[in-house]
C-alpha atoms as a PDB file:
ATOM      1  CA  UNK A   1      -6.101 -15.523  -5.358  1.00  0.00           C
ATOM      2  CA  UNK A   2      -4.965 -11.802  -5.401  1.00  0.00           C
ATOM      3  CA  UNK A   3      -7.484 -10.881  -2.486  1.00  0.00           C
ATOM      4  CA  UNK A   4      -6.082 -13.342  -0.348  1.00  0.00           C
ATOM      5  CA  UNK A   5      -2.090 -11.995  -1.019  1.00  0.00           C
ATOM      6  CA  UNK A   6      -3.173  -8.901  -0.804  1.00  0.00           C
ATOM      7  CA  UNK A   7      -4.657  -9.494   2.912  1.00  0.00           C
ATOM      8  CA  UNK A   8      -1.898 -11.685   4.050  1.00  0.00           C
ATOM      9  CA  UNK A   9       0.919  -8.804   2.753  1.00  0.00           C
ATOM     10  CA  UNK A  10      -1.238  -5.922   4.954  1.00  0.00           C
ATOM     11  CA  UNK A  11      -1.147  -7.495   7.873  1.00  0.00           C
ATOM     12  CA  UNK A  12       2.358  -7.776   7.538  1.00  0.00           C
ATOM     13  CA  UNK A  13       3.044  -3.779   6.978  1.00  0.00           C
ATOM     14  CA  UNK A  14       0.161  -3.306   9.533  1.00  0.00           C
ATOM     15  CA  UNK A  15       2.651  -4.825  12.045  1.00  0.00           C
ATOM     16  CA  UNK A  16       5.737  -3.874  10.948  1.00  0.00           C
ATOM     17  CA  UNK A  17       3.786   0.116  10.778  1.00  0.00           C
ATOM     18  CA  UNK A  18       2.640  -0.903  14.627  1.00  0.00           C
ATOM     19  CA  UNK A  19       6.324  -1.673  15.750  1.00  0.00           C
ATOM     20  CA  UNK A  20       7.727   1.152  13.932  1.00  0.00           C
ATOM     21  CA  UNK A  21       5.163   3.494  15.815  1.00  0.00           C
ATOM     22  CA  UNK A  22       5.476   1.621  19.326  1.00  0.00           C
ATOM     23  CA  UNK A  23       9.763   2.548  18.806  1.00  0.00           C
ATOM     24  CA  UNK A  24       9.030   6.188  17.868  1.00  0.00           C
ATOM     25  CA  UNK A  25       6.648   6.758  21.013  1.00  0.00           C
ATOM     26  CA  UNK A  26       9.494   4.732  23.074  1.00  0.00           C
ATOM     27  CA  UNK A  27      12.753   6.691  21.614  1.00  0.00           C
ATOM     28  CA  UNK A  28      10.253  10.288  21.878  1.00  0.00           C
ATOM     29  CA  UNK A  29      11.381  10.621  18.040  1.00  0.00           C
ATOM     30  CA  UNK A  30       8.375  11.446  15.861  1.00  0.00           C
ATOM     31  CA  UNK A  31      10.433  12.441  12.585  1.00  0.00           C
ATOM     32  CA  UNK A  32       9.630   9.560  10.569  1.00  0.00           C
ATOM     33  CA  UNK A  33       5.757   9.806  11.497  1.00  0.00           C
ATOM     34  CA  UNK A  34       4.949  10.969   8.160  1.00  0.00           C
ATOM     35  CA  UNK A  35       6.545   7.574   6.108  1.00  0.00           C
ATOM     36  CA  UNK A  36       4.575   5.730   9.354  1.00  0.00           C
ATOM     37  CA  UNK A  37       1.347   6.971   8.578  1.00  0.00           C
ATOM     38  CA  UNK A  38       1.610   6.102   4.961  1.00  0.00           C
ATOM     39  CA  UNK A  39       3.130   2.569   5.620  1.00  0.00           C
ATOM     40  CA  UNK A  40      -0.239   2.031   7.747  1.00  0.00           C
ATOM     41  CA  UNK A  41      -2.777   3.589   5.726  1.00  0.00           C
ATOM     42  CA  UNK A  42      -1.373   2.680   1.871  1.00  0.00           C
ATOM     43  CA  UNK A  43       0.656  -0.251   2.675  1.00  0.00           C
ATOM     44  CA  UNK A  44      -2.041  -1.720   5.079  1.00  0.00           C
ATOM     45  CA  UNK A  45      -5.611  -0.440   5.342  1.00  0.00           C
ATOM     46  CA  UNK A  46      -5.803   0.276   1.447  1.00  0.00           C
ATOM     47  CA  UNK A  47      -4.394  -2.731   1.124  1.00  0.00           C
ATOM     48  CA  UNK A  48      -6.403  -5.041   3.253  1.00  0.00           C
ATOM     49  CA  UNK A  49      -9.927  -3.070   1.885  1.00  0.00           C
ATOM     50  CA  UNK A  50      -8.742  -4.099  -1.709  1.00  0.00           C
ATOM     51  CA  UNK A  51      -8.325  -7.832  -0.682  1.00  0.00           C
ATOM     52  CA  UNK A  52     -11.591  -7.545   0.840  1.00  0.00           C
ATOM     53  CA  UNK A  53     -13.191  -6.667  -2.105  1.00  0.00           C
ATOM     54  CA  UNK A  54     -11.799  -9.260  -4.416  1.00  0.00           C
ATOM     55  CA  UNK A  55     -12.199 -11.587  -1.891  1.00  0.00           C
ATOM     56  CA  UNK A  56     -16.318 -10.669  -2.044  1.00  0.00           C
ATOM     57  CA  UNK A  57     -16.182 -10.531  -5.257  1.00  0.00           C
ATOM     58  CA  UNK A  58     -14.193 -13.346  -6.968  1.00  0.00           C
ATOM     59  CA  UNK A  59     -14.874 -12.953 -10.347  1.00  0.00           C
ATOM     60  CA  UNK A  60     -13.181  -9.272 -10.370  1.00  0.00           C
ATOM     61  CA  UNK A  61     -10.242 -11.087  -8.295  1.00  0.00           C
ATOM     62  CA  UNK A  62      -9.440 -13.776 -10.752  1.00  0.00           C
ATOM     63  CA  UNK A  63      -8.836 -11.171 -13.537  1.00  0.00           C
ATOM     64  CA  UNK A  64      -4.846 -10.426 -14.728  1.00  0.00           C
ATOM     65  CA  UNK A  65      -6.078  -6.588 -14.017  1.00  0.00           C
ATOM     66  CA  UNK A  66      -6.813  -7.632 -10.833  1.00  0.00           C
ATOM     67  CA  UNK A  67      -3.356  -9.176 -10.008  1.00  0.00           C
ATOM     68  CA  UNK A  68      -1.796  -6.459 -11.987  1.00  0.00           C
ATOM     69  CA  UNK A  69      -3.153  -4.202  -9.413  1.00  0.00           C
ATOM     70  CA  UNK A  70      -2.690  -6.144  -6.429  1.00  0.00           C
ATOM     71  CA  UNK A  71       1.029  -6.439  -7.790  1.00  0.00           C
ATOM     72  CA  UNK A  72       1.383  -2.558  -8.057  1.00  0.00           C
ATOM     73  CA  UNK A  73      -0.435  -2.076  -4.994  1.00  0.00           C
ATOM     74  CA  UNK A  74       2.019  -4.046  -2.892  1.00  0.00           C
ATOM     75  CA  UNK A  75       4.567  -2.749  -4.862  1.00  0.00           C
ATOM     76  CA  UNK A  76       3.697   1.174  -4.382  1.00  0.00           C
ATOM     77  CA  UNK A  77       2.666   0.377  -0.465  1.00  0.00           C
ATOM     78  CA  UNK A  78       6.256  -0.235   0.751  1.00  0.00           C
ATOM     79  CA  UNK A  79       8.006   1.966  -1.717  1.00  0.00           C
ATOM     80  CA  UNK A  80       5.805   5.007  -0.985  1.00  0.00           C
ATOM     81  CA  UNK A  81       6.210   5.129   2.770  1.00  0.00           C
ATOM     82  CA  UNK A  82       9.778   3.882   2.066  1.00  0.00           C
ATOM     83  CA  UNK A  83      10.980   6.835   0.277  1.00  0.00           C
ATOM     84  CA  UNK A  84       8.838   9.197   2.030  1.00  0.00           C
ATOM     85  CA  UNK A  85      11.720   7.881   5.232  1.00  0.00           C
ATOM     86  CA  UNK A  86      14.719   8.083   2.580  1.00  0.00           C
ATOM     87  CA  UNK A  87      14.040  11.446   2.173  1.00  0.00           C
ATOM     88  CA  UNK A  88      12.822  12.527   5.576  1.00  0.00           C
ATOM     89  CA  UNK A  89      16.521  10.877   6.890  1.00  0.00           C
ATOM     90  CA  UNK A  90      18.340  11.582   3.226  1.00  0.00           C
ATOM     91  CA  UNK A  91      17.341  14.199   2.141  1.00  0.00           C
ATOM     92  CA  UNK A  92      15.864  15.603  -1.652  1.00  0.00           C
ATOM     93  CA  UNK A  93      18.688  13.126  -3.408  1.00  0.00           C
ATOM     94  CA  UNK A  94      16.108  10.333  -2.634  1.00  0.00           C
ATOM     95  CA  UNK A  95      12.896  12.396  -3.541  1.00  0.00           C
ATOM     96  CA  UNK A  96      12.538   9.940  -6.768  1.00  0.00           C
ATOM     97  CA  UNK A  97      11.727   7.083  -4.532  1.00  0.00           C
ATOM     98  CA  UNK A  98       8.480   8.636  -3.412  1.00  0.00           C
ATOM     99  CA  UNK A  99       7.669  10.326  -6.330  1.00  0.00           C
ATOM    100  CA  UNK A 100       8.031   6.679  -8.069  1.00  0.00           C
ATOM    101  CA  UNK A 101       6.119   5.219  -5.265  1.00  0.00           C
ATOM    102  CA  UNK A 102       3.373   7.866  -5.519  1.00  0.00           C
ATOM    103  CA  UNK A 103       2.931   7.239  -9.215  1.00  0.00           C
ATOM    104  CA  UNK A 104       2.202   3.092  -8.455  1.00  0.00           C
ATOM    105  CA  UNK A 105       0.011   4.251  -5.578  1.00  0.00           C
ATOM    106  CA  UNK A 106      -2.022   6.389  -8.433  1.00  0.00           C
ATOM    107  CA  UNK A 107      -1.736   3.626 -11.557  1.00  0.00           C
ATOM    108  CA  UNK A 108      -2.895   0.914  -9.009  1.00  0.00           C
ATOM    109  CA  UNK A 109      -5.726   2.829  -7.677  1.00  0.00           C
ATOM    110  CA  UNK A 110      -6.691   3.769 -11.583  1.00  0.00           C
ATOM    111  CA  UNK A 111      -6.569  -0.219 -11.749  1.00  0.00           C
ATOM    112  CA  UNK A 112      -8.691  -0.566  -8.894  1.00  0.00           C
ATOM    113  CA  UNK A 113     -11.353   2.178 -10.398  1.00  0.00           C
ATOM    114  CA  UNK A 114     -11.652  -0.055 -13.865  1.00  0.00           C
ATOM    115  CA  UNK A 115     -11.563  -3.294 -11.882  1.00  0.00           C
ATOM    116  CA  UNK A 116     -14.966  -1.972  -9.756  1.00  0.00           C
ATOM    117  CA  UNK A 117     -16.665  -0.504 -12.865  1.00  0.00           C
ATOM    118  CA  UNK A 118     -16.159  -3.421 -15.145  1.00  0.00           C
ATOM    119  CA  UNK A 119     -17.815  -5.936 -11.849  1.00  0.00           C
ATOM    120  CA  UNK A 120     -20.553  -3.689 -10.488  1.00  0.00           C
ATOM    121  CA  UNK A 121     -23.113  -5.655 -11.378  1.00  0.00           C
ATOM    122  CA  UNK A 122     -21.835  -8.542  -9.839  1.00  0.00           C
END
């Protein structure tokens, strides 16, 4: 089940964001706190909260639109944050990566919105 995936991959980035934070407090280097953040928030706490929800409600988690979004939502979790840090440590040649990732982020969360209206009654 999606919900399941979804929870298993954000506690994943949720550690991976943890370490990443733990080695910017230790080296005093704060530059890439920006692609942190996101790599927390998107990548895991959006994340996570989405599983949750298909996980309460299975019906809306055993729908393709469901693992279409789930899918997307993994998908635009790592590459956000991960091109927010290409560019922070690149520079604007890598600007499409977050701009790419941004535009997941935005189709996933549409997903998400259709995904809650079509199951509110349940």
């Amino acid at each position: 089940m999606i919900g399941s995936l979804m929870m298993c991959v954000s506690v994943v980035i949720l550690l991976v964001g943890m370490i990443a934070g733990i080695a910017m407090g230790i080296q005093q280097n704060f530059v890439l706190a920006p692609a942190h953040a996101h790599l927390n928030l998107v990548g895991g706490v959006l994340l996570f909260l989405f599983g949750l929800y298909y996980r309460l409600i299975p019906a809306a988690g055993r729908t393709t639109l469901a693992r279409i979004q789930g899918w997307l939502h993994i998908l635009g979790g790592i590459l956000l944050p991960a091109g927010i840090a290409l560019v922070i440590v690149g520079g604007t040649a890598y600007k499409a990566a977050p701009i790419a990732g941004s535009l997941v982020m935005v189709l996933a969360m549409a997903l998400f919105v259709v995904v809650v209206f079509r199951n509110r009654t349940a």
